[in-house]
PDB file of N, CA and C in Angstrom:
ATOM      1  N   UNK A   1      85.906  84.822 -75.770  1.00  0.00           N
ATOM      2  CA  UNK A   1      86.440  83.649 -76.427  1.00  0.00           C
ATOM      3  C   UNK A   1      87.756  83.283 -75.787  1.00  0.00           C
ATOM      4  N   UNK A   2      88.510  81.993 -76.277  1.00  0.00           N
ATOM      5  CA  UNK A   2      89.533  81.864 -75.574  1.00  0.00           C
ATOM      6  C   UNK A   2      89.572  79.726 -76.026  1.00  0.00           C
ATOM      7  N   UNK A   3      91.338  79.956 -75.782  1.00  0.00           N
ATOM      8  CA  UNK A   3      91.206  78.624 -76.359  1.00  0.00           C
ATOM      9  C   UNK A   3      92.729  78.236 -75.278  1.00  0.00           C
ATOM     10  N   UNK A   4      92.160  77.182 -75.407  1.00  0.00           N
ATOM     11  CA  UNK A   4      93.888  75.957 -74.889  1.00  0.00           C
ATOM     12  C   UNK A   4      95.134  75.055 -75.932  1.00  0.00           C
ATOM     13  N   UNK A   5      96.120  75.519 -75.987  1.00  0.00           N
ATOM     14  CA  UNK A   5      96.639  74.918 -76.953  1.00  0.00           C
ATOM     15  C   UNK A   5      97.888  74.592 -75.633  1.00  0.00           C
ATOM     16  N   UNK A   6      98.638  73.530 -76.551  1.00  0.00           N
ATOM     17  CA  UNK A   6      99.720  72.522 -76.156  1.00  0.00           C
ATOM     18  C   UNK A   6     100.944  73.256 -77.019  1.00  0.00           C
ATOM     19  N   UNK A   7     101.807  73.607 -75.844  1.00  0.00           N
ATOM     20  CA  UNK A   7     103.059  74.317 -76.438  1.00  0.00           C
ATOM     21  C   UNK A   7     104.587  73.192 -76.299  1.00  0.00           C
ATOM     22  N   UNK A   8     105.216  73.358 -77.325  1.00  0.00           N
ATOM     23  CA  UNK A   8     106.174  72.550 -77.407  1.00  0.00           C
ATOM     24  C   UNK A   8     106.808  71.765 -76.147  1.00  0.00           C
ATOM     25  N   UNK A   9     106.291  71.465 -75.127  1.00  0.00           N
ATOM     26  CA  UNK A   9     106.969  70.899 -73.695  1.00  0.00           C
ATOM     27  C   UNK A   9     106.070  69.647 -73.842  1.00  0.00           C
ATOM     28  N   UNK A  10     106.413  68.855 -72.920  1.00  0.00           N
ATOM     29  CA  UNK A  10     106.192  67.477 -72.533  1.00  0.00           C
ATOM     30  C   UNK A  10     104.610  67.836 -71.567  1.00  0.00           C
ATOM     31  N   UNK A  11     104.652  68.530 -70.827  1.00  0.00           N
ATOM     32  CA  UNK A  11     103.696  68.818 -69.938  1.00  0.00           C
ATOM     33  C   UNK A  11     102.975  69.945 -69.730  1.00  0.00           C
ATOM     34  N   UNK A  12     103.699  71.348 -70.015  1.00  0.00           N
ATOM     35  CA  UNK A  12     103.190  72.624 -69.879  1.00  0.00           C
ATOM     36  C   UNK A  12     102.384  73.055 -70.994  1.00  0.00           C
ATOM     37  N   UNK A  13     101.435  73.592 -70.174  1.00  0.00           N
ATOM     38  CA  UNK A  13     100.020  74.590 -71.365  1.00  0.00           C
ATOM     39  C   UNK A  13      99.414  75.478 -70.785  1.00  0.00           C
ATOM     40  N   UNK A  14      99.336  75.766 -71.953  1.00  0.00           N
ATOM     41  CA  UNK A  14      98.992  77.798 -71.938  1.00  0.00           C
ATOM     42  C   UNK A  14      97.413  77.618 -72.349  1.00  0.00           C
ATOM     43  N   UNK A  15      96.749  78.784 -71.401  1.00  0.00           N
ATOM     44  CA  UNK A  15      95.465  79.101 -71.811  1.00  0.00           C
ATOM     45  C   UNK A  15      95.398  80.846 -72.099  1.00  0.00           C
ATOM     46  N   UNK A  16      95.161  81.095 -73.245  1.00  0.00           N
ATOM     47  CA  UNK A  16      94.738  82.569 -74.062  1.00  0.00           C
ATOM     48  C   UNK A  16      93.167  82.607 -73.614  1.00  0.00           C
ATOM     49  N   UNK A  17      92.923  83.220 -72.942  1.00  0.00           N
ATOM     50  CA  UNK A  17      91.437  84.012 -73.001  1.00  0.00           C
ATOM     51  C   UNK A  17      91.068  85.303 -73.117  1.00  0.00           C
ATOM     52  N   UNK A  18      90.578  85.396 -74.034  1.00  0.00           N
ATOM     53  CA  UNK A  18      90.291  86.985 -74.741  1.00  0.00           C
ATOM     54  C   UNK A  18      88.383  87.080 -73.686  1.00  0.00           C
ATOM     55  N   UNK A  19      88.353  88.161 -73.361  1.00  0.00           N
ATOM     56  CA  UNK A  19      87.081  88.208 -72.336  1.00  0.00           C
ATOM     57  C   UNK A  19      86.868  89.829 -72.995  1.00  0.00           C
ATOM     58  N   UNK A  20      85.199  89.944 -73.091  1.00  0.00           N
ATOM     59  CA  UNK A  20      84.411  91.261 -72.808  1.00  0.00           C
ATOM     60  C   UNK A  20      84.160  91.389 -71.462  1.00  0.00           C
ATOM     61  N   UNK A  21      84.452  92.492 -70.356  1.00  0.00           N
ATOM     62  CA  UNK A  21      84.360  92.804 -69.482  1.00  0.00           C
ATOM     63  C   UNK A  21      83.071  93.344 -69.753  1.00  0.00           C
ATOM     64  N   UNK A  22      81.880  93.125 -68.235  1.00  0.00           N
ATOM     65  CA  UNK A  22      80.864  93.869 -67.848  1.00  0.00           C
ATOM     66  C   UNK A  22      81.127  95.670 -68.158  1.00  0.00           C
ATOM     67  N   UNK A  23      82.058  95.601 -66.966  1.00  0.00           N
ATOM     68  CA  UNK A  23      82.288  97.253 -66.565  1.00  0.00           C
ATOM     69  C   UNK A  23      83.855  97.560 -67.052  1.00  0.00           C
ATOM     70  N   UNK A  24      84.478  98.796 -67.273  1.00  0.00           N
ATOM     71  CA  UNK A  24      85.692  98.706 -67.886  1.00  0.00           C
ATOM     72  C   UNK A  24      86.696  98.597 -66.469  1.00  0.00           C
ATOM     73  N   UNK A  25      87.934  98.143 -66.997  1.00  0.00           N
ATOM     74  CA  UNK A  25      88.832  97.871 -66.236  1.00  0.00           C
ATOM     75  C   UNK A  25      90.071  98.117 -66.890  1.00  0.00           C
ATOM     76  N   UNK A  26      90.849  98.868 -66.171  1.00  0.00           N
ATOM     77  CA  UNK A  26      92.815  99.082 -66.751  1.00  0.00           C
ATOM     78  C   UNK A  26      93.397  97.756 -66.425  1.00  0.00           C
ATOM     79  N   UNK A  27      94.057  97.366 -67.604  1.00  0.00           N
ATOM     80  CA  UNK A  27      94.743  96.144 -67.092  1.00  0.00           C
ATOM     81  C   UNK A  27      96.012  96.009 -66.084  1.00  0.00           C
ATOM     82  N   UNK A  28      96.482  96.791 -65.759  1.00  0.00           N
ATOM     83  CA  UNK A  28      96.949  96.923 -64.348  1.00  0.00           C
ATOM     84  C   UNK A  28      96.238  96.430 -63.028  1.00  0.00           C
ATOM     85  N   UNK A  29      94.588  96.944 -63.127  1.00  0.00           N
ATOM     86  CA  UNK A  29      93.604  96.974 -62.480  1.00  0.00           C
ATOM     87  C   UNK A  29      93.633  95.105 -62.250  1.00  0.00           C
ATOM     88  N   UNK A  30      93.623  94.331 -63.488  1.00  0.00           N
ATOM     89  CA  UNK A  30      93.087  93.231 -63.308  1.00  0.00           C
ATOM     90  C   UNK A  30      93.877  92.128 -63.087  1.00  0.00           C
ATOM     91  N   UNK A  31      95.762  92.536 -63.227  1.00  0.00           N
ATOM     92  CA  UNK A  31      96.579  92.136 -62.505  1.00  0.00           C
ATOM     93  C   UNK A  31      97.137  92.221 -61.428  1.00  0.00           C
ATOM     94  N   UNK A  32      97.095  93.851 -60.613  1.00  0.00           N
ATOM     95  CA  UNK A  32      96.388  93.434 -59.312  1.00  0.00           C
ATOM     96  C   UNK A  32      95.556  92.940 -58.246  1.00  0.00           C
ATOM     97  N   UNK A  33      94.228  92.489 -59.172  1.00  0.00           N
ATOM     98  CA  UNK A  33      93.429  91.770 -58.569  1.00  0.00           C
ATOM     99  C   UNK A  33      93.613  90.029 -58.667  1.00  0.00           C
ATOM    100  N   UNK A  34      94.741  89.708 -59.368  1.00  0.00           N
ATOM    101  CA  UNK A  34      94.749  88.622 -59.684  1.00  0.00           C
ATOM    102  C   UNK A  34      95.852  87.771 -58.575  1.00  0.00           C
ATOM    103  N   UNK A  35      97.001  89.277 -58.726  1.00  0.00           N
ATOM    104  CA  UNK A  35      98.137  89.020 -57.744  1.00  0.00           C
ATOM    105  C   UNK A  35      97.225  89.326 -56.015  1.00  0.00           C
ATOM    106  N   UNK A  36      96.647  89.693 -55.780  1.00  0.00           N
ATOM    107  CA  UNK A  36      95.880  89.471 -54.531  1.00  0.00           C
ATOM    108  C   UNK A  36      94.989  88.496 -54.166  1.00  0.00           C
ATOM    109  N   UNK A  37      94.457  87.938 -54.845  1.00  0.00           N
ATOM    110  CA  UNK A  37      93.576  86.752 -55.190  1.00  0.00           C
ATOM    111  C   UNK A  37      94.464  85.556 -55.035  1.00  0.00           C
ATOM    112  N   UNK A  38      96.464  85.421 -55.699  1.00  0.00           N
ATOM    113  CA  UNK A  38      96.676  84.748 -55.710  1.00  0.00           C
ATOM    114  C   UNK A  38      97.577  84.503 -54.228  1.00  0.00           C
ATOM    115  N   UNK A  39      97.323  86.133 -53.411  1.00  0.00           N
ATOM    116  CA  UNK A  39      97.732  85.709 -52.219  1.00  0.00           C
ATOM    117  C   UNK A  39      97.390  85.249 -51.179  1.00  0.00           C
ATOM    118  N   UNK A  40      95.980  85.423 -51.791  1.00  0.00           N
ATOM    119  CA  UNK A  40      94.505  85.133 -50.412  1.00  0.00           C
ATOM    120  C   UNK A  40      94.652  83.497 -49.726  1.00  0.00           C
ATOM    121  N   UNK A  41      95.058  83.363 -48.848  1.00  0.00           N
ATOM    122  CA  UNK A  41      94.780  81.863 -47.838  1.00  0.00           C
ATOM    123  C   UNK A  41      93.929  81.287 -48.652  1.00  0.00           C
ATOM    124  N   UNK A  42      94.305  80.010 -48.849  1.00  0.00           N
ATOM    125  CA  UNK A  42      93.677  78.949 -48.913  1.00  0.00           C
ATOM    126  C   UNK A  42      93.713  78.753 -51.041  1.00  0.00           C
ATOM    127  N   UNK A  43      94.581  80.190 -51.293  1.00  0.00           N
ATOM    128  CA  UNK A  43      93.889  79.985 -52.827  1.00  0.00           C
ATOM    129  C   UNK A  43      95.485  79.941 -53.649  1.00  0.00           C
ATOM    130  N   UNK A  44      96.212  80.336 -52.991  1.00  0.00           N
ATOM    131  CA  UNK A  44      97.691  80.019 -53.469  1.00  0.00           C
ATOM    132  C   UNK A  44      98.061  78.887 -53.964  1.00  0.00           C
ATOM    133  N   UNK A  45      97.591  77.622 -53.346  1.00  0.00           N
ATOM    134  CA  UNK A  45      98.196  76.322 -53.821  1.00  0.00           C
ATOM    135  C   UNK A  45      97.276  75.982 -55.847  1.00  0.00           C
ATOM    136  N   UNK A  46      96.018  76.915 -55.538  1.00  0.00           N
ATOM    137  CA  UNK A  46      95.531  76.882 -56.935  1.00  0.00           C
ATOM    138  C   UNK A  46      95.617  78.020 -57.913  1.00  0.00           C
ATOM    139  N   UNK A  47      96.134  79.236 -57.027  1.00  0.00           N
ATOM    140  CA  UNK A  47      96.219  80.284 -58.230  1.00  0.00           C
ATOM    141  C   UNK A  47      97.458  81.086 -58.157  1.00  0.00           C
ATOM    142  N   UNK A  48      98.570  80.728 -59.081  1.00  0.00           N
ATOM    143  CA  UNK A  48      99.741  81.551 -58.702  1.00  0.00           C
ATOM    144  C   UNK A  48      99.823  82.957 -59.613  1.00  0.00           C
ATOM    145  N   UNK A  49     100.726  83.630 -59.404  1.00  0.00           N
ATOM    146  CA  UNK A  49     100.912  84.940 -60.678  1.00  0.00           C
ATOM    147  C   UNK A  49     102.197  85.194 -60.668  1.00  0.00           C
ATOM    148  N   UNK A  50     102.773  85.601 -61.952  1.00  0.00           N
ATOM    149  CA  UNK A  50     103.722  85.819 -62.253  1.00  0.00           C
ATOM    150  C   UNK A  50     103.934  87.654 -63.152  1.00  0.00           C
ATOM    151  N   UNK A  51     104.968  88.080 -62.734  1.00  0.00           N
ATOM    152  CA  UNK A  51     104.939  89.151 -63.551  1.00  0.00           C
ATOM    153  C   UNK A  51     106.386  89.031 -64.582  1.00  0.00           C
ATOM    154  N   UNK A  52     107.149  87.895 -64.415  1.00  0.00           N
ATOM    155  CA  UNK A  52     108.170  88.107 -65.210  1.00  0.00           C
ATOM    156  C   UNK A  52     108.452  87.431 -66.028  1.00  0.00           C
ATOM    157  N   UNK A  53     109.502  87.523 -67.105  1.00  0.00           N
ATOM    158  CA  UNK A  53     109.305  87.039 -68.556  1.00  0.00           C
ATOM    159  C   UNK A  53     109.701  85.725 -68.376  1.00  0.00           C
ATOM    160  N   UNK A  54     109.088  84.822 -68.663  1.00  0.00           N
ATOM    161  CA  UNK A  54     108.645  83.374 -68.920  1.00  0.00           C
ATOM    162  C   UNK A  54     108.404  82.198 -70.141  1.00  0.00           C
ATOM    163  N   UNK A  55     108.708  81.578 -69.850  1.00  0.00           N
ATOM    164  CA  UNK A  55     108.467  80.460 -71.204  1.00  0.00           C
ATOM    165  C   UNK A  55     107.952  79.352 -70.428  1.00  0.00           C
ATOM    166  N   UNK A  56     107.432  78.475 -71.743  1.00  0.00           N
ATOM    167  CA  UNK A  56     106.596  77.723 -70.928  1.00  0.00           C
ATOM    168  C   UNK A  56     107.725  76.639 -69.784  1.00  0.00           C
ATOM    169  N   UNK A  57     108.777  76.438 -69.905  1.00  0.00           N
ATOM    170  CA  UNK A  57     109.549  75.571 -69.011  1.00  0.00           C
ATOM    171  C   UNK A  57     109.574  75.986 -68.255  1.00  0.00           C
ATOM    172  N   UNK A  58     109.694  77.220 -67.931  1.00  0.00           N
ATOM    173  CA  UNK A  58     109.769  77.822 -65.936  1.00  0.00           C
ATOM    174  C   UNK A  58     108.561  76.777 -65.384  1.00  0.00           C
ATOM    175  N   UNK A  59     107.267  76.432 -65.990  1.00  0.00           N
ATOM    176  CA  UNK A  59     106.586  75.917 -65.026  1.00  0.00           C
ATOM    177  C   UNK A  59     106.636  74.684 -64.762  1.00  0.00           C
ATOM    178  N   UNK A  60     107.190  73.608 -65.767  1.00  0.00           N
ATOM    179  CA  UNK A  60     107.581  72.288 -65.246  1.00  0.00           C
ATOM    180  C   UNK A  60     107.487  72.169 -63.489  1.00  0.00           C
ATOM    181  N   UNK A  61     106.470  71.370 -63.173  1.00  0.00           N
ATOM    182  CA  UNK A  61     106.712  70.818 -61.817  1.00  0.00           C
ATOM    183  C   UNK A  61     105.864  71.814 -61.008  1.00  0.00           C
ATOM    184  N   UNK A  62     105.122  72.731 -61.266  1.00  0.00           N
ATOM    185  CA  UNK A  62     104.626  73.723 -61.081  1.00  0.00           C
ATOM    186  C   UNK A  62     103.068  73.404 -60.424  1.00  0.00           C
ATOM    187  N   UNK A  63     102.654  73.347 -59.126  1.00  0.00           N
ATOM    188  CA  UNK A  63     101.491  72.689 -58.613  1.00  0.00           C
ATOM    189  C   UNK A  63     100.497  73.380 -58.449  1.00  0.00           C
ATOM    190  N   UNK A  64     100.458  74.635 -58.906  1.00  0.00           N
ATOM    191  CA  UNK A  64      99.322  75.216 -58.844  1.00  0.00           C
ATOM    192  C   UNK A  64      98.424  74.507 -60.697  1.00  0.00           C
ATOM    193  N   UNK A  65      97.253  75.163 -60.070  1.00  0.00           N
ATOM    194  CA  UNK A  65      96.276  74.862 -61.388  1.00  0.00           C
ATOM    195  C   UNK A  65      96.186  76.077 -62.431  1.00  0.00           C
ATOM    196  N   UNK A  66      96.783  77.237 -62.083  1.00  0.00           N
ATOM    197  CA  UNK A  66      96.928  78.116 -62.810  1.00  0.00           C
ATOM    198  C   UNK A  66      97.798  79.550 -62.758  1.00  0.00           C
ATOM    199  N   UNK A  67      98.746  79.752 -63.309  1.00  0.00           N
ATOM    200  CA  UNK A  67      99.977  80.708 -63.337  1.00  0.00           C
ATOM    201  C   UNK A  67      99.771  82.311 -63.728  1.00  0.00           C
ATOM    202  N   UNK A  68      98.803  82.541 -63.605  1.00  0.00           N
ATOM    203  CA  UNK A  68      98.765  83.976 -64.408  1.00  0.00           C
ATOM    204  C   UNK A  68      99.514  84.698 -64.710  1.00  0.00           C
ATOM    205  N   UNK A  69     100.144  84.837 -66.152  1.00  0.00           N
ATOM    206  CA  UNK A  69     101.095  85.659 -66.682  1.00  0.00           C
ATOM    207  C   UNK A  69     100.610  86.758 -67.162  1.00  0.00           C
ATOM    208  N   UNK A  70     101.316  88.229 -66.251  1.00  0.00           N
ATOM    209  CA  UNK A  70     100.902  89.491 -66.082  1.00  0.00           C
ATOM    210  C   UNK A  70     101.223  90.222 -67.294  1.00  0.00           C
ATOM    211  N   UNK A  71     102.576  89.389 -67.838  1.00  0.00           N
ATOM    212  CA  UNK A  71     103.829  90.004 -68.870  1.00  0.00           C
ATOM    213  C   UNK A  71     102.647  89.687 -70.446  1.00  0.00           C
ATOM    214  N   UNK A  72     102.326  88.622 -70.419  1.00  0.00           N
ATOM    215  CA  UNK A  72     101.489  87.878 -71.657  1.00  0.00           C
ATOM    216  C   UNK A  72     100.130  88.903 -71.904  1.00  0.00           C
ATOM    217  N   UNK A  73      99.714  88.862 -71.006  1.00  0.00           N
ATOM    218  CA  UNK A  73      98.087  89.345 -71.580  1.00  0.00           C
ATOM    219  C   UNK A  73      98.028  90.914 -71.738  1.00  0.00           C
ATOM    220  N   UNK A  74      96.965  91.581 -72.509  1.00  0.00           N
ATOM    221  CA  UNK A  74      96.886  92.952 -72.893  1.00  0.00           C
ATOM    222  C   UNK A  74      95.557  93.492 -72.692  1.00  0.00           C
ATOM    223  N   UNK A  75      95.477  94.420 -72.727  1.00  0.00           N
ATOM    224  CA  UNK A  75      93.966  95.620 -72.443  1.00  0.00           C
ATOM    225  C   UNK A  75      93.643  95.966 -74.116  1.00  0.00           C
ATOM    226  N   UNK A  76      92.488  95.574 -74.906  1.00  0.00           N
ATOM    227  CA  UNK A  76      92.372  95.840 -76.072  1.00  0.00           C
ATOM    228  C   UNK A  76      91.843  97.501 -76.265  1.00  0.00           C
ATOM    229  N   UNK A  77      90.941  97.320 -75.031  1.00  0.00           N
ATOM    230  CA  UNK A  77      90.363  98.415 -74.978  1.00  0.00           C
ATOM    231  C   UNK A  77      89.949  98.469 -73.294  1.00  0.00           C
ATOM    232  N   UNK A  78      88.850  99.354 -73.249  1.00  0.00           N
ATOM    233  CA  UNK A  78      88.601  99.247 -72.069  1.00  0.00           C
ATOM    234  C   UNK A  78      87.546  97.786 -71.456  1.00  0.00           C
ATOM    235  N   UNK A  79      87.066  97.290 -72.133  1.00  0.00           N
ATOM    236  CA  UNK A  79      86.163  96.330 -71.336  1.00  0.00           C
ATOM    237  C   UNK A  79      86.546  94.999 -72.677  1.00  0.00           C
ATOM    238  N   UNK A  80      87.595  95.105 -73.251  1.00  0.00           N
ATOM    239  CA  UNK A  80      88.071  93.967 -74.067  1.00  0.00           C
ATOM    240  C   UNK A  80      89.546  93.505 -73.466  1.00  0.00           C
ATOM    241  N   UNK A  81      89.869  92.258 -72.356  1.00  0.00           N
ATOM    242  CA  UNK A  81      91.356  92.286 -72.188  1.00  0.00           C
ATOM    243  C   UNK A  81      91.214  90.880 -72.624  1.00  0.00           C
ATOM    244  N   UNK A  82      92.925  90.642 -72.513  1.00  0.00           N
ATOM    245  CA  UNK A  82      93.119  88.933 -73.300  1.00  0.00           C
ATOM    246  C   UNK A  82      93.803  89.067 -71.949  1.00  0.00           C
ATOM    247  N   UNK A  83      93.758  87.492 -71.042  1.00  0.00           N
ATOM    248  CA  UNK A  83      94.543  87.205 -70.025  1.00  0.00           C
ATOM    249  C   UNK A  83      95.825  85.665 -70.811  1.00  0.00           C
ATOM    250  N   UNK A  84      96.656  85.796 -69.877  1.00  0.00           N
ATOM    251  CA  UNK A  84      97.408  84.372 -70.174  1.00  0.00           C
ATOM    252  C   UNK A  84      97.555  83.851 -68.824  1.00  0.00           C
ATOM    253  N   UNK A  85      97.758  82.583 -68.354  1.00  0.00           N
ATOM    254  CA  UNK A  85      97.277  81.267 -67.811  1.00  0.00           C
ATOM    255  C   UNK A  85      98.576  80.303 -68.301  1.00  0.00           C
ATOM    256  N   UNK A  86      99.256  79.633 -67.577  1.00  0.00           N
ATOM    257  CA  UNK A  86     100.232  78.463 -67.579  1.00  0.00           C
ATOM    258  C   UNK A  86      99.807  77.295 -66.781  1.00  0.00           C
ATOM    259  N   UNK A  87     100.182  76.047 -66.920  1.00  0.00           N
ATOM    260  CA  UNK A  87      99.830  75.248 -65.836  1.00  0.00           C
ATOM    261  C   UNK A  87     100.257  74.012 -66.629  1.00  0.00           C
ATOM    262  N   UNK A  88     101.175  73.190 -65.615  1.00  0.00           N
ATOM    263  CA  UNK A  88     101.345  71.951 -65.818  1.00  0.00           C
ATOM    264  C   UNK A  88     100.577  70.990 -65.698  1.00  0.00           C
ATOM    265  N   UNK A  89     100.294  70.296 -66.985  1.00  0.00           N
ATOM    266  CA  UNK A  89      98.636  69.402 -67.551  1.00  0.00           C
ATOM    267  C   UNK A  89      99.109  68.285 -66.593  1.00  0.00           C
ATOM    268  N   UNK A  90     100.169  67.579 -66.093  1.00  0.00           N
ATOM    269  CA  UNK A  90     100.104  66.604 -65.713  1.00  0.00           C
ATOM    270  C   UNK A  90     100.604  66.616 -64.132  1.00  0.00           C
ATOM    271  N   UNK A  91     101.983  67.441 -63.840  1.00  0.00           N
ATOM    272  CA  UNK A  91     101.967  67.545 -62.348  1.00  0.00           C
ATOM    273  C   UNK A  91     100.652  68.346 -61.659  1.00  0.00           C
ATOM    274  N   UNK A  92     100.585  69.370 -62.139  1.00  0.00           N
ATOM    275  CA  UNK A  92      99.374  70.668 -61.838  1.00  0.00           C
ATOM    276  C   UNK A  92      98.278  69.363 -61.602  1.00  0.00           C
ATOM    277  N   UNK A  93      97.786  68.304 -62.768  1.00  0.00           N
ATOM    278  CA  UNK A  93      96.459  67.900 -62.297  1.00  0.00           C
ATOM    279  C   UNK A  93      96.461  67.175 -61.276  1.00  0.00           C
ATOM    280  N   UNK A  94      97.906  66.348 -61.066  1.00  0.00           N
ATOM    281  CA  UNK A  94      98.338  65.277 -59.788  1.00  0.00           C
ATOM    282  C   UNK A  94      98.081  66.179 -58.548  1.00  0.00           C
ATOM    283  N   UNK A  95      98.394  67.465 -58.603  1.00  0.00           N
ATOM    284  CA  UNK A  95      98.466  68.139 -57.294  1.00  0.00           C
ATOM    285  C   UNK A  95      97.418  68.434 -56.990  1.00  0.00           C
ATOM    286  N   UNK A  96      96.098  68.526 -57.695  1.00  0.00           N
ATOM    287  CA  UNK A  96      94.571  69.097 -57.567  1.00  0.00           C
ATOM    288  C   UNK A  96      93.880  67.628 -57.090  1.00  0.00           C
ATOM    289  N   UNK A  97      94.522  66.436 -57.642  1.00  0.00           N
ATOM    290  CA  UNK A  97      93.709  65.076 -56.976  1.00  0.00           C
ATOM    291  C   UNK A  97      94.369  65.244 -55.551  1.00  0.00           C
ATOM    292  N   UNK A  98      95.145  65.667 -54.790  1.00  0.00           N
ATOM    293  CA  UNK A  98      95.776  65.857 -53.679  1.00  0.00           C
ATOM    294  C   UNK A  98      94.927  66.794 -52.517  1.00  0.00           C
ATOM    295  N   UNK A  99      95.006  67.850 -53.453  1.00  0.00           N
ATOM    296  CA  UNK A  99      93.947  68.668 -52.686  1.00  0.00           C
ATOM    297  C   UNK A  99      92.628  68.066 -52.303  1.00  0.00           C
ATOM    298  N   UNK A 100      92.235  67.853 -53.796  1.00  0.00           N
ATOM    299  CA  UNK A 100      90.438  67.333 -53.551  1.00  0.00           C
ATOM    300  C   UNK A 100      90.483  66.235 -53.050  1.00  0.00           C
ATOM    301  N   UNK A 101      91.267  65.029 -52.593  1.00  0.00           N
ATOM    302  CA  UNK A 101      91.141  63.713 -51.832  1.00  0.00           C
ATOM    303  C   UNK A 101      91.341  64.512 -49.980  1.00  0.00           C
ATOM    304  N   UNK A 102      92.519  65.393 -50.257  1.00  0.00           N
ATOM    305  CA  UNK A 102      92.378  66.338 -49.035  1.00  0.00           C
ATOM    306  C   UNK A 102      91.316  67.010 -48.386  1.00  0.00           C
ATOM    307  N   UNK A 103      90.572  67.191 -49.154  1.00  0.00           N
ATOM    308  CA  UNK A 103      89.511  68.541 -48.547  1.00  0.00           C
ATOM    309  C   UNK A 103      88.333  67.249 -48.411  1.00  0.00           C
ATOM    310  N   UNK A 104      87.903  65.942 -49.018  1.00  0.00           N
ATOM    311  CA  UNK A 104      87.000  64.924 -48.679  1.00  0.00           C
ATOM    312  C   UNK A 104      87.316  64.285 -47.740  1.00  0.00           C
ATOM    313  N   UNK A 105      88.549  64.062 -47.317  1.00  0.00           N
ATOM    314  CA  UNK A 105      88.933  63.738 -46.464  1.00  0.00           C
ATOM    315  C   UNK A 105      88.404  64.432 -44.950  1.00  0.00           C
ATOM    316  N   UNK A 106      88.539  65.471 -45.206  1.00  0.00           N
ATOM    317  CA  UNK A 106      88.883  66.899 -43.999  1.00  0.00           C
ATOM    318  C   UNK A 106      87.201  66.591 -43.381  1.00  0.00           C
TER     319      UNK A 106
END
């Protein structure tokens, strides 16, 4: 499960997703895979990560499509984690019509 809500800013929103994992995973495990993922070529401009304490204004202006906050989300158990997700609804989406007019272009 998992939901999107609108936090007190003009532009910034948070996504909570609570997930059943297939196979179990330490949540360490799945914020290193996230912070590598968000270093991989070509995937940075859409997936950033963060490990430090944050509110939603740090991301104002923020062009990725999604922030992964390492500090926010928890391991319930072993194959139950909740992740957190930031992203500016209105620069973030301007910067994704950029890309995708980019890559049709290409």
């Amino acid at each position: 499960t998992g939901m999107a809500f609108r936090v007190p800013t003009s532009d910034v929103s948070v996504v909570d997703l609570t997930v059943e994992l297939d196979k179990p995973a330490k949540y360490d495990e799945i914020c290193a895979a996230m912070k590598a993922a968000s270093e991989a070529p070509g995937i940075g401009e859409t997936l950033a990560y963060t490990d430090e304490k944050v509110v939603s204004t740090d991301f104002r202006g923020c062009g990725s499509s999604s922030i992964f906050d390492a500090e926010a989300g928890i391991a319930l158990d072993g194959t139950f984690v909740k992740v957190v997700s930031w992203y500016d609804n209105e620069y973030g989406y301007t910067c994704n019509m950029l890309r995708f007019a980019k890559h049709v272009a290409a």
